[in-house]
N, C-alpha and C. Protein backbone atom coordinates (compact mmCIF):
# COMPACT_ATOMS: atom_id res chain seq x y z
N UNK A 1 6.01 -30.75 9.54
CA UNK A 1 6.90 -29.77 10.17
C UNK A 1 6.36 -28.36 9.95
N UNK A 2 6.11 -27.83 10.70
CA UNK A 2 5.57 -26.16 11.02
C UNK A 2 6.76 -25.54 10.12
N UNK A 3 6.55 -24.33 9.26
CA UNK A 3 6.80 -23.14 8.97
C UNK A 3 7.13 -22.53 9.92
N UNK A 4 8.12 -21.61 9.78
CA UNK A 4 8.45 -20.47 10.61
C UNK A 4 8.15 -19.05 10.04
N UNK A 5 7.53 -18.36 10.58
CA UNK A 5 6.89 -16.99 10.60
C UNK A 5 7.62 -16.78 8.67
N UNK A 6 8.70 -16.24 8.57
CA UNK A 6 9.46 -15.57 7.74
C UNK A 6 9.77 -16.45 6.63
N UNK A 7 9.67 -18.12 6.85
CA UNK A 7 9.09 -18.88 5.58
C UNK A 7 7.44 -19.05 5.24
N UNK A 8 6.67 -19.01 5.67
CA UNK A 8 5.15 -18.17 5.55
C UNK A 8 5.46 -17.07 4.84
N UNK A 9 5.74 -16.04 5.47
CA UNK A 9 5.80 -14.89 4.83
C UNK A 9 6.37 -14.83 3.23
N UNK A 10 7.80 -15.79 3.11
CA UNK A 10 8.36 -15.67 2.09
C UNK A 10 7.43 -16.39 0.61
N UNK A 11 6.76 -17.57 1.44
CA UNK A 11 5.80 -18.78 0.33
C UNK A 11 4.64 -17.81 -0.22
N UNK A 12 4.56 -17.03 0.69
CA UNK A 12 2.71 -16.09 0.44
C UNK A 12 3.70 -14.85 -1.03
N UNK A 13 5.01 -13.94 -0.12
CA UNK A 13 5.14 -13.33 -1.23
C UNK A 13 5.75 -13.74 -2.98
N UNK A 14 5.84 -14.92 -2.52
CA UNK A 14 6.62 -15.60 -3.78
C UNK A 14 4.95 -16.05 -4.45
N UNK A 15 4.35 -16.53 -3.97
CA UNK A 15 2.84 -16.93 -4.57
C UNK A 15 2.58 -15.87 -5.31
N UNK A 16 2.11 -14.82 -4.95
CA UNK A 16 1.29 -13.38 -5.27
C UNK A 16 2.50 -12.52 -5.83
N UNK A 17 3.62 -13.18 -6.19
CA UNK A 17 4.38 -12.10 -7.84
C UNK A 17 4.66 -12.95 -8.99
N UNK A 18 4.04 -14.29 -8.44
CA UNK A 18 3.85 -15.30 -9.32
C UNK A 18 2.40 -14.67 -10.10
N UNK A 19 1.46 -15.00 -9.40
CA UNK A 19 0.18 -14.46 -9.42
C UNK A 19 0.11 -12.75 -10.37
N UNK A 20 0.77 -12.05 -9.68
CA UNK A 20 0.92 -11.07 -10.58
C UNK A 20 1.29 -10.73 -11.74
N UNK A 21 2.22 -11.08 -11.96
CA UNK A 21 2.98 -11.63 -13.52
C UNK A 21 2.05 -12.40 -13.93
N UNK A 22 1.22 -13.10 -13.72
CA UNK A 22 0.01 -13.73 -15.12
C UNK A 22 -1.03 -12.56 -15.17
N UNK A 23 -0.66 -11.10 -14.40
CA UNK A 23 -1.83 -10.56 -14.97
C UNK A 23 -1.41 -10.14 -16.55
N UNK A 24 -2.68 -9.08 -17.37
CA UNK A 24 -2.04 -8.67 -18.32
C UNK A 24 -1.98 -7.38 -18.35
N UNK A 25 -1.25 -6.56 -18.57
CA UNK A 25 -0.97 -5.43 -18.80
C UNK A 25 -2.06 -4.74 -19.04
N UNK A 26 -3.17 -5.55 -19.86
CA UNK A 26 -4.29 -4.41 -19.51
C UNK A 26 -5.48 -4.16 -18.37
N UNK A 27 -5.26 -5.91 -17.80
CA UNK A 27 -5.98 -6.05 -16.38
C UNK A 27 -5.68 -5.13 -15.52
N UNK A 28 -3.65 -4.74 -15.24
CA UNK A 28 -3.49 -4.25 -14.30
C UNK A 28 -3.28 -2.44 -14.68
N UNK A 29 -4.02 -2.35 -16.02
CA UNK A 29 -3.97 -1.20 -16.07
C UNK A 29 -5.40 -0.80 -15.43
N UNK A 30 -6.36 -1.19 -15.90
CA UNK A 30 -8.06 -1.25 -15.78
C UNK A 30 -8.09 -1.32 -14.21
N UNK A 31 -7.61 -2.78 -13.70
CA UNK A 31 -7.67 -2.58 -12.06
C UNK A 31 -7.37 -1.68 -11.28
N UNK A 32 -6.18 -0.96 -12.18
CA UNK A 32 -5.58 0.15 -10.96
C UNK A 32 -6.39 1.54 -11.45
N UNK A 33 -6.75 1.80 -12.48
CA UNK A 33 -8.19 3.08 -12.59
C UNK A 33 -8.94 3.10 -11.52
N UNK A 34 -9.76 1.42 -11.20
CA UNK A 34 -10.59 1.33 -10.87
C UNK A 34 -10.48 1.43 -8.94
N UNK A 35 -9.02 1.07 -8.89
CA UNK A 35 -8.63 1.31 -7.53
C UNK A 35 -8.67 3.00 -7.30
N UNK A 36 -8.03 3.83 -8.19
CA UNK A 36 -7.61 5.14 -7.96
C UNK A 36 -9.04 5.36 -7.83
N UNK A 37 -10.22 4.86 -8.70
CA UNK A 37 -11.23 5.98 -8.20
C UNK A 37 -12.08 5.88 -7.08
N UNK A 38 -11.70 4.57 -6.75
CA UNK A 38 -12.26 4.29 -5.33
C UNK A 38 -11.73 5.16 -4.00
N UNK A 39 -10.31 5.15 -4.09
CA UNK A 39 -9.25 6.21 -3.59
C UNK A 39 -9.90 7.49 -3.77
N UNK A 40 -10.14 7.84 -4.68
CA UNK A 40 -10.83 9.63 -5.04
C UNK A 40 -11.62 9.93 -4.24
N UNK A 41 -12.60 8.30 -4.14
CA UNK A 41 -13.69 8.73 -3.62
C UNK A 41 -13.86 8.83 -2.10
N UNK A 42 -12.64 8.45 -1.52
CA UNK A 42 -12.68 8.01 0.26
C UNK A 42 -12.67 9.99 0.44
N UNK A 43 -13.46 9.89 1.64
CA UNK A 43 -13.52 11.18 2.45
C UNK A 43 -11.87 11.41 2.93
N UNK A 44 -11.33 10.20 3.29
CA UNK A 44 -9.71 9.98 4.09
C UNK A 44 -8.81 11.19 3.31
N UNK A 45 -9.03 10.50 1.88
CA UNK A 45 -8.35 11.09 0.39
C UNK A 45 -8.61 12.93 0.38
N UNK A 46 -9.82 13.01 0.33
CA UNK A 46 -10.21 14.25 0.28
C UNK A 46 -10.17 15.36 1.57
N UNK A 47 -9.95 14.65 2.68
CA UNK A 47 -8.94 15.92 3.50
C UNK A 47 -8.31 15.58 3.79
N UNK A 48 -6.74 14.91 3.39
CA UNK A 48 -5.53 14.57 3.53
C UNK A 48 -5.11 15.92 2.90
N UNK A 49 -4.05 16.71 3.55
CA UNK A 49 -3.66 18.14 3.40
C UNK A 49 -1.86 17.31 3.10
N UNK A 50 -1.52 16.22 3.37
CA UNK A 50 -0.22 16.24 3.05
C UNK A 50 -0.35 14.40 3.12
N UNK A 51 0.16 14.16 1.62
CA UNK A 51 0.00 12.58 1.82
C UNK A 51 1.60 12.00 1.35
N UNK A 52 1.95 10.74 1.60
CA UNK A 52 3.09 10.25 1.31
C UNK A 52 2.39 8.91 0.24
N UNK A 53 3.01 8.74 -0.62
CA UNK A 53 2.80 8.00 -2.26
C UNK A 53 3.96 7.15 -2.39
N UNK A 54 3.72 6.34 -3.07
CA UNK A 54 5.04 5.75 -3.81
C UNK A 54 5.17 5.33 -5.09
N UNK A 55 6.33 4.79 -5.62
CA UNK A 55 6.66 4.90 -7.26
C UNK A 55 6.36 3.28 -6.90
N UNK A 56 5.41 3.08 -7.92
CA UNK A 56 5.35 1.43 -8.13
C UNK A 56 6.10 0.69 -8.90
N UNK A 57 6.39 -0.56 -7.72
CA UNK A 57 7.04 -1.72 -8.75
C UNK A 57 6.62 -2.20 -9.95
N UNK A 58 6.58 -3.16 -11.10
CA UNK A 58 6.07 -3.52 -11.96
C UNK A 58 4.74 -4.08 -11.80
N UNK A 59 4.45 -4.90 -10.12
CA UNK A 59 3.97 -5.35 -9.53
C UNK A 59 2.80 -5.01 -9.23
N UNK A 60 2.71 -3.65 -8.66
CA UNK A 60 1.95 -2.64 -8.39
C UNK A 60 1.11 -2.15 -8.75
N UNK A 61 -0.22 -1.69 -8.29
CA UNK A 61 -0.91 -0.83 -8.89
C UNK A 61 -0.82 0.56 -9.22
N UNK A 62 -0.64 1.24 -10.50
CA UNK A 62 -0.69 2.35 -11.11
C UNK A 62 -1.26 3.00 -10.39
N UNK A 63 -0.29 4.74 -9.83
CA UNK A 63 -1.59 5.28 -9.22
C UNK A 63 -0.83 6.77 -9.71
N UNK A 64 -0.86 6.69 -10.74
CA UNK A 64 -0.70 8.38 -11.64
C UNK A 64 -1.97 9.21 -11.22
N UNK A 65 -2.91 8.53 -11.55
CA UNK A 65 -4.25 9.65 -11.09
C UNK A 65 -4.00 10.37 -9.75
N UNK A 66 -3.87 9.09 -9.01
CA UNK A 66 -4.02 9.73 -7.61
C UNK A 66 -2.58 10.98 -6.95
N UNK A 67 -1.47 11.03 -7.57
CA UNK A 67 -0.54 11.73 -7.74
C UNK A 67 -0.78 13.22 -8.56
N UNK A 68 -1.69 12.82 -9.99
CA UNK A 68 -2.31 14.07 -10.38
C UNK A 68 -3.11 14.78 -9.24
N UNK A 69 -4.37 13.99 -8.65
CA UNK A 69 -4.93 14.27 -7.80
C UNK A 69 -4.52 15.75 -6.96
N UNK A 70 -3.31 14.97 -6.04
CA UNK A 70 -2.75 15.48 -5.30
C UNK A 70 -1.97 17.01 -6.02
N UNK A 71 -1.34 17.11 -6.75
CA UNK A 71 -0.69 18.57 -7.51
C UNK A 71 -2.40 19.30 -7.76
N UNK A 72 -3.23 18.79 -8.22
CA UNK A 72 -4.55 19.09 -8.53
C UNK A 72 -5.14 20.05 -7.33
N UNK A 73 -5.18 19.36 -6.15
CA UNK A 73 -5.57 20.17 -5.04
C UNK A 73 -4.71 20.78 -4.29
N UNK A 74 -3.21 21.09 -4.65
CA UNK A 74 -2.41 21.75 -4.24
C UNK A 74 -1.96 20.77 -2.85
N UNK A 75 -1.82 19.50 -2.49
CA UNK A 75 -2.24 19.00 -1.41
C UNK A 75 -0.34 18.57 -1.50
N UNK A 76 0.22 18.21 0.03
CA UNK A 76 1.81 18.46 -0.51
C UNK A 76 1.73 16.85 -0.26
N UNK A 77 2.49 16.23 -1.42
CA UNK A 77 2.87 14.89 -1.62
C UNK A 77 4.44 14.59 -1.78
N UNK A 78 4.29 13.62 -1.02
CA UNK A 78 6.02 12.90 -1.51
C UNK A 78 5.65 11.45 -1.78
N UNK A 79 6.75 11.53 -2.68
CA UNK A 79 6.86 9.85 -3.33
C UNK A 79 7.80 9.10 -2.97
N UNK A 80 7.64 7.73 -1.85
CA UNK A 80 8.73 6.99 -1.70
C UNK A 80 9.24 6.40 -3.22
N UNK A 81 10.61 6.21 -3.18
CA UNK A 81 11.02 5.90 -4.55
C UNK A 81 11.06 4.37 -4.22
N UNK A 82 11.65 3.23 -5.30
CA UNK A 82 10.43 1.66 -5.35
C UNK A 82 11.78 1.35 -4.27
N UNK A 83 12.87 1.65 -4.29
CA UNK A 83 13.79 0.88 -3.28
C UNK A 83 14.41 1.97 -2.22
N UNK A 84 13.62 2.40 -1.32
CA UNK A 84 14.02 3.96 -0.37
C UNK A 84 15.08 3.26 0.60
N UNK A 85 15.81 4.35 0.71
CA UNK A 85 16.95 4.71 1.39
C UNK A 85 16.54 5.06 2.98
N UNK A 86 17.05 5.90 4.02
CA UNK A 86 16.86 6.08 4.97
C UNK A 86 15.72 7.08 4.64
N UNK A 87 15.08 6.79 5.70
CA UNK A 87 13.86 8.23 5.78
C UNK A 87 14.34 9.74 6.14
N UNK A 88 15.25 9.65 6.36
CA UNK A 88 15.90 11.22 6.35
C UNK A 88 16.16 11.36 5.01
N UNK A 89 16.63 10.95 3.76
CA UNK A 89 16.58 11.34 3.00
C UNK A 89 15.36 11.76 1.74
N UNK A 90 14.48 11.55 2.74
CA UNK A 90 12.87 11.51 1.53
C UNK A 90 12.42 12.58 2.17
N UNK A 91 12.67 13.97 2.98
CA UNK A 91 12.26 15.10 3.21
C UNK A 91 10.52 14.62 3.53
N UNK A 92 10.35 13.94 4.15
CA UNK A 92 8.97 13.70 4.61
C UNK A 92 8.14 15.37 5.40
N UNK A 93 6.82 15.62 5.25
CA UNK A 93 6.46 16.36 5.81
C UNK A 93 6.32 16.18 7.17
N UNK A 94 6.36 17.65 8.04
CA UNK A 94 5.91 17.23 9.71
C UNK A 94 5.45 16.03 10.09
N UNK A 95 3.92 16.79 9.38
CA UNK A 95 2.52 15.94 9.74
C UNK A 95 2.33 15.48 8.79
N UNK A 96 1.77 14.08 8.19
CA UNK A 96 1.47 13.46 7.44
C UNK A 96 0.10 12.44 7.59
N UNK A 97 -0.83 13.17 6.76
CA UNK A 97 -2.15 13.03 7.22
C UNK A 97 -2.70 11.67 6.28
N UNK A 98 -1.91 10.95 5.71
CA UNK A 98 -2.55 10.12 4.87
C UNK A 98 -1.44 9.04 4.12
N UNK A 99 -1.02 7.89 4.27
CA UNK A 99 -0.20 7.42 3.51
C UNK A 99 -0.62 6.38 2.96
N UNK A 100 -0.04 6.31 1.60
CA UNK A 100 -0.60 5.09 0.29
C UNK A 100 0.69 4.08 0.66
N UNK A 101 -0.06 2.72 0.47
CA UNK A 101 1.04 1.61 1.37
C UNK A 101 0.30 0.46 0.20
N UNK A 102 1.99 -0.07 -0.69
CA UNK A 102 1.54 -1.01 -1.37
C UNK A 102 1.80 -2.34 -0.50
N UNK A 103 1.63 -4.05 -1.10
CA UNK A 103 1.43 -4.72 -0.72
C UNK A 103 1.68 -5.76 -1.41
N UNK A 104 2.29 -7.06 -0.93
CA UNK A 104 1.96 -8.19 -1.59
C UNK A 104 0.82 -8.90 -1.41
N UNK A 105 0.76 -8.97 0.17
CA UNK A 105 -1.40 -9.25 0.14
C UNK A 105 -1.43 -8.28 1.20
N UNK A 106 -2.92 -8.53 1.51
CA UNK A 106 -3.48 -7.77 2.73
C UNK A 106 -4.44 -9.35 2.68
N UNK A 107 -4.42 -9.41 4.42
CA UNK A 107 -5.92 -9.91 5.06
C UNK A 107 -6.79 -8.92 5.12
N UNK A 108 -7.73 -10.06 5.19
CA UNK A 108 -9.56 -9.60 5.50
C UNK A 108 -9.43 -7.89 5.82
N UNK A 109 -8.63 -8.52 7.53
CA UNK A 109 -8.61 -7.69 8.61
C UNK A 109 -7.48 -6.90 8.88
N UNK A 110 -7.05 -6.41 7.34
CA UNK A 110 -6.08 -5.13 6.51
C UNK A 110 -4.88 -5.20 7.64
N UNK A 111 -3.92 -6.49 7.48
CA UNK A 111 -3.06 -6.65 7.61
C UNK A 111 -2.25 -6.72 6.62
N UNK A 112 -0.66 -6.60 6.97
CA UNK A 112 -0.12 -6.26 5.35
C UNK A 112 1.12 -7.10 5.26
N UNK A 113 1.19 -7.85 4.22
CA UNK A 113 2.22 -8.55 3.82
C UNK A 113 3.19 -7.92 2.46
N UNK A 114 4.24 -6.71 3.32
CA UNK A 114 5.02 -6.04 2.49
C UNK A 114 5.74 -6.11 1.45
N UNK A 115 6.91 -5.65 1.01
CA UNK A 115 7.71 -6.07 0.18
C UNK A 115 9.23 -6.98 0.95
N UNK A 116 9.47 -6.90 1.93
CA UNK A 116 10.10 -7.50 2.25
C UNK A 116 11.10 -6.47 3.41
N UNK A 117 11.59 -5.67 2.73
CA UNK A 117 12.54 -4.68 2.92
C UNK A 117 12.09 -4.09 4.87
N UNK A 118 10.58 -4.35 5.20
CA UNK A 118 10.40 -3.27 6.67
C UNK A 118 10.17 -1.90 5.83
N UNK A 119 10.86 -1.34 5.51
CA UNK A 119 10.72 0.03 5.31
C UNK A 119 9.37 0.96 5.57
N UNK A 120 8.24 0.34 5.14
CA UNK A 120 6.91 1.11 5.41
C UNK A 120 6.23 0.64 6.49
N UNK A 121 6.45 -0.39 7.14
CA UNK A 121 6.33 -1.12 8.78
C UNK A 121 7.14 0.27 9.87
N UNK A 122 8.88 0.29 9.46
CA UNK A 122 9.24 1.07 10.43
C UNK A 122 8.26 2.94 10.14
N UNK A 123 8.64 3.27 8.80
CA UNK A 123 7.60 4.57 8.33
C UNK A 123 6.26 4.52 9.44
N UNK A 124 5.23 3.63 9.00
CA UNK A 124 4.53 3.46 9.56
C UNK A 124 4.51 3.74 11.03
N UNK A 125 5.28 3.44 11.74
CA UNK A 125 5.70 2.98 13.38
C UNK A 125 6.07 4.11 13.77
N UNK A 126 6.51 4.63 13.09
CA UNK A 126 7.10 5.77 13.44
C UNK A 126 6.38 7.49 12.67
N UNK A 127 6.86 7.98 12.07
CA UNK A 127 6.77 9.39 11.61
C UNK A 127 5.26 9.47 10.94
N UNK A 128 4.62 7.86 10.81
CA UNK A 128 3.62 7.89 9.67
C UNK A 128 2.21 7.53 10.70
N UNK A 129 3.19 7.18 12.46
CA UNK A 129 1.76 6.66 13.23
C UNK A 129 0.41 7.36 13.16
N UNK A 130 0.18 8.56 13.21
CA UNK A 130 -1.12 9.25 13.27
C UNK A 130 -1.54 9.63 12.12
N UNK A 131 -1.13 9.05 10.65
CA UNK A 131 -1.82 8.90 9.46
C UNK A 131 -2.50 7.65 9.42
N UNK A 132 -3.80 8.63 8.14
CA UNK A 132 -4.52 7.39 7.52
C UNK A 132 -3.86 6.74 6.85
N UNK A 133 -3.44 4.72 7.15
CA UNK A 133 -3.14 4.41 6.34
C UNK A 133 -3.96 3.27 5.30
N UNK A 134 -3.30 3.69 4.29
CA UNK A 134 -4.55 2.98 2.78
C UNK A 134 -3.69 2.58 2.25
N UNK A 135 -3.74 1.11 2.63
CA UNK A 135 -3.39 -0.15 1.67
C UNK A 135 -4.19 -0.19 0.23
N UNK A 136 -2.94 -0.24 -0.51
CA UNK A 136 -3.77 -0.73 -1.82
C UNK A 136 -3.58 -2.22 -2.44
N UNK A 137 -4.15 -2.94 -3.20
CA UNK A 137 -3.79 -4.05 -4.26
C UNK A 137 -5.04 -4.41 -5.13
N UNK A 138 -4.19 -5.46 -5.79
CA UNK A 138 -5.17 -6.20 -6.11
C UNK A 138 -6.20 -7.12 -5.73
N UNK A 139 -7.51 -7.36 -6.18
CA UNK A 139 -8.40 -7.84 -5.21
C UNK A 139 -7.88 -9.58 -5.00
N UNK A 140 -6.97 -9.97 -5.81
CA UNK A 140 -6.77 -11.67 -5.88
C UNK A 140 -5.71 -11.71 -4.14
N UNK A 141 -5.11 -9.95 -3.82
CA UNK A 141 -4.02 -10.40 -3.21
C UNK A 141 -4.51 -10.03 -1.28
N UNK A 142 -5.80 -9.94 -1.51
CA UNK A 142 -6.59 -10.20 -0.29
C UNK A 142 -6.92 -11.49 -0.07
N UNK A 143 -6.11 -11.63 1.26
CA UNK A 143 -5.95 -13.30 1.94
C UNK A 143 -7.16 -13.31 2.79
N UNK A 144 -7.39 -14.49 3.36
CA UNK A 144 -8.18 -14.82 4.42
C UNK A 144 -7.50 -14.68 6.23
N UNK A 145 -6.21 -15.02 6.15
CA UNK A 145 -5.55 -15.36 7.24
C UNK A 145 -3.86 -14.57 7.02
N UNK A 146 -3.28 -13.84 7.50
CA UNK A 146 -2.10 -13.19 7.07
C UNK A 146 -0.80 -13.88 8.31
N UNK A 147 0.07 -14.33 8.12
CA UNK A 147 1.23 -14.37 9.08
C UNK A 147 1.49 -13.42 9.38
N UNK A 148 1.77 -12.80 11.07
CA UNK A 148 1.87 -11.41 11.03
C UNK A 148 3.19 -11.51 12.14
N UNK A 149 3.75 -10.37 12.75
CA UNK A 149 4.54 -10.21 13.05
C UNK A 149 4.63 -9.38 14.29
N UNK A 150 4.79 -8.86 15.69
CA UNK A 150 4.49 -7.93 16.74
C UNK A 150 4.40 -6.12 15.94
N UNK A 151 5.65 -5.91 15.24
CA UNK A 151 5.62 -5.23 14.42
C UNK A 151 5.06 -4.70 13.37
N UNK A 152 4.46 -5.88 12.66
CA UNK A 152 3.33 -5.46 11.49
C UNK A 152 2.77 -4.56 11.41
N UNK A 153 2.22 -3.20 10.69
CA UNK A 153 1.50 -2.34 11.24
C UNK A 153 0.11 -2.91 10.39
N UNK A 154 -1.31 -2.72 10.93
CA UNK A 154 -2.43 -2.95 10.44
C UNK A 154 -3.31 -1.94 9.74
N UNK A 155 -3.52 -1.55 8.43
CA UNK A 155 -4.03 -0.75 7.53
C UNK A 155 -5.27 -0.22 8.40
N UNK A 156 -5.64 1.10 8.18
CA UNK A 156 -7.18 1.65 8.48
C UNK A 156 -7.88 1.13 7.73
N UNK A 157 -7.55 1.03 6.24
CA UNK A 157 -8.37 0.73 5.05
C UNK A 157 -7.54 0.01 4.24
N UNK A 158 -8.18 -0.83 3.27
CA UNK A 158 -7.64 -1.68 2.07
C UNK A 158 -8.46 -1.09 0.89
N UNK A 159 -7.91 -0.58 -0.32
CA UNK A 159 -8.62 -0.61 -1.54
C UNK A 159 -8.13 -1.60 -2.68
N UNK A 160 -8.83 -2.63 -2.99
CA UNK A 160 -8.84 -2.78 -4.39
C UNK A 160 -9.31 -2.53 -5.43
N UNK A 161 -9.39 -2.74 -6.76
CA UNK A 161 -10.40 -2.67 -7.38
C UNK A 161 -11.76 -3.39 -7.41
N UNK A 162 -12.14 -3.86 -6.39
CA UNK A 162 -13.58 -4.33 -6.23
C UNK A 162 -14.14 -4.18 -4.54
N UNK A 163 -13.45 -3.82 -4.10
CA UNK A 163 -13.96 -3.52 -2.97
C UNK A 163 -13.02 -2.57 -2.15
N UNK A 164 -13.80 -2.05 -1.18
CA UNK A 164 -12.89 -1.30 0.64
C UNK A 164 -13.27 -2.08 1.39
N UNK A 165 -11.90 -2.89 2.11
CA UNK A 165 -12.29 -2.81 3.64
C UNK A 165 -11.85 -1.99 4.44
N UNK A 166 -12.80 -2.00 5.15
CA UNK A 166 -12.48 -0.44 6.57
C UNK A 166 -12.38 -0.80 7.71
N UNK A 167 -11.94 -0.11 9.10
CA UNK A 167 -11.75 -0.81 10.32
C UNK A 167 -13.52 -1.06 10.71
């Protein structure tokens, strides 16, 4: 018997916070350095004049650096908080030249299997369309094949800590 779209979706994100929780606290500290400096290093990163961030789940990769970063170059950042409310209430900038988009996986071909909620699908779709967007995770939570959705929005870039994929 076939799966339906949204039980796929649910088996993949229940896998990969399974998966996550056996990391250890110092893997996913080390991995997410190693993500931020990959992040430092994208050209995307370095003329993004106004980027949108978020507060990570437990789940998540650490990205304090890249938040220093940003106060560092005077560059204007907002932080979605881990469970956001309507987007009118997160004072988003105009233009938003760059947004950090976590993940339960990403495919190959930087598709994104969210948290569940839509929230950075509709962002995305809307106020966030003509930003770079940069998926982050871990490298275990890059799939081969992603269930996707008409809606889905598809990453410019994926960083983990061991690799970028790019369009």
């Amino acid at each position: 018997m076939e799966q339906s779209l949204q039980q796929q979706k649910a088996a993949l994100r229940s896998d990969m916070i399974t998966r996550v929780r056996q990391m250890t606290a110092e893997d996913r500290e080390s991995f997410s350095e190693e993500i931020c400096e990959r992040v430092l290093e994208m050209a995307e990163w370095a003329q993004a004049q106004t980027a949108v961030l978020f507060i990570p789940l437990p789940s998540e990769p650490v990205i304090t650096p890249l938040k220093l970063d940003c106060e560092a170059r005077k560059v204007t950042c907002v932080s979605i908080p881990q469970s956001p409310k309507a987007e009118t209430d997160l004072h988003l900038p105009e233009v938003i030249d760059l947004v950090l988009v976590p993940g339960n996986a990403f495919s190959r071909n930087r598709q994104r299997l969210g948290r569940g909620g839509g929230y950075f699908d509709r962002l995305l779709g809307g106020r966030g369309a003509q930003a770079f967007k940069l998926g982050i995770c871990f490298s275990f939570q890059v799939i081969d094949i992603m269930p996707t959705d008409s809606h889905d929005v598809i990453m410019d870039a994926v960083v983990t800590e061991s690799e970028t994929l790019l369009a």
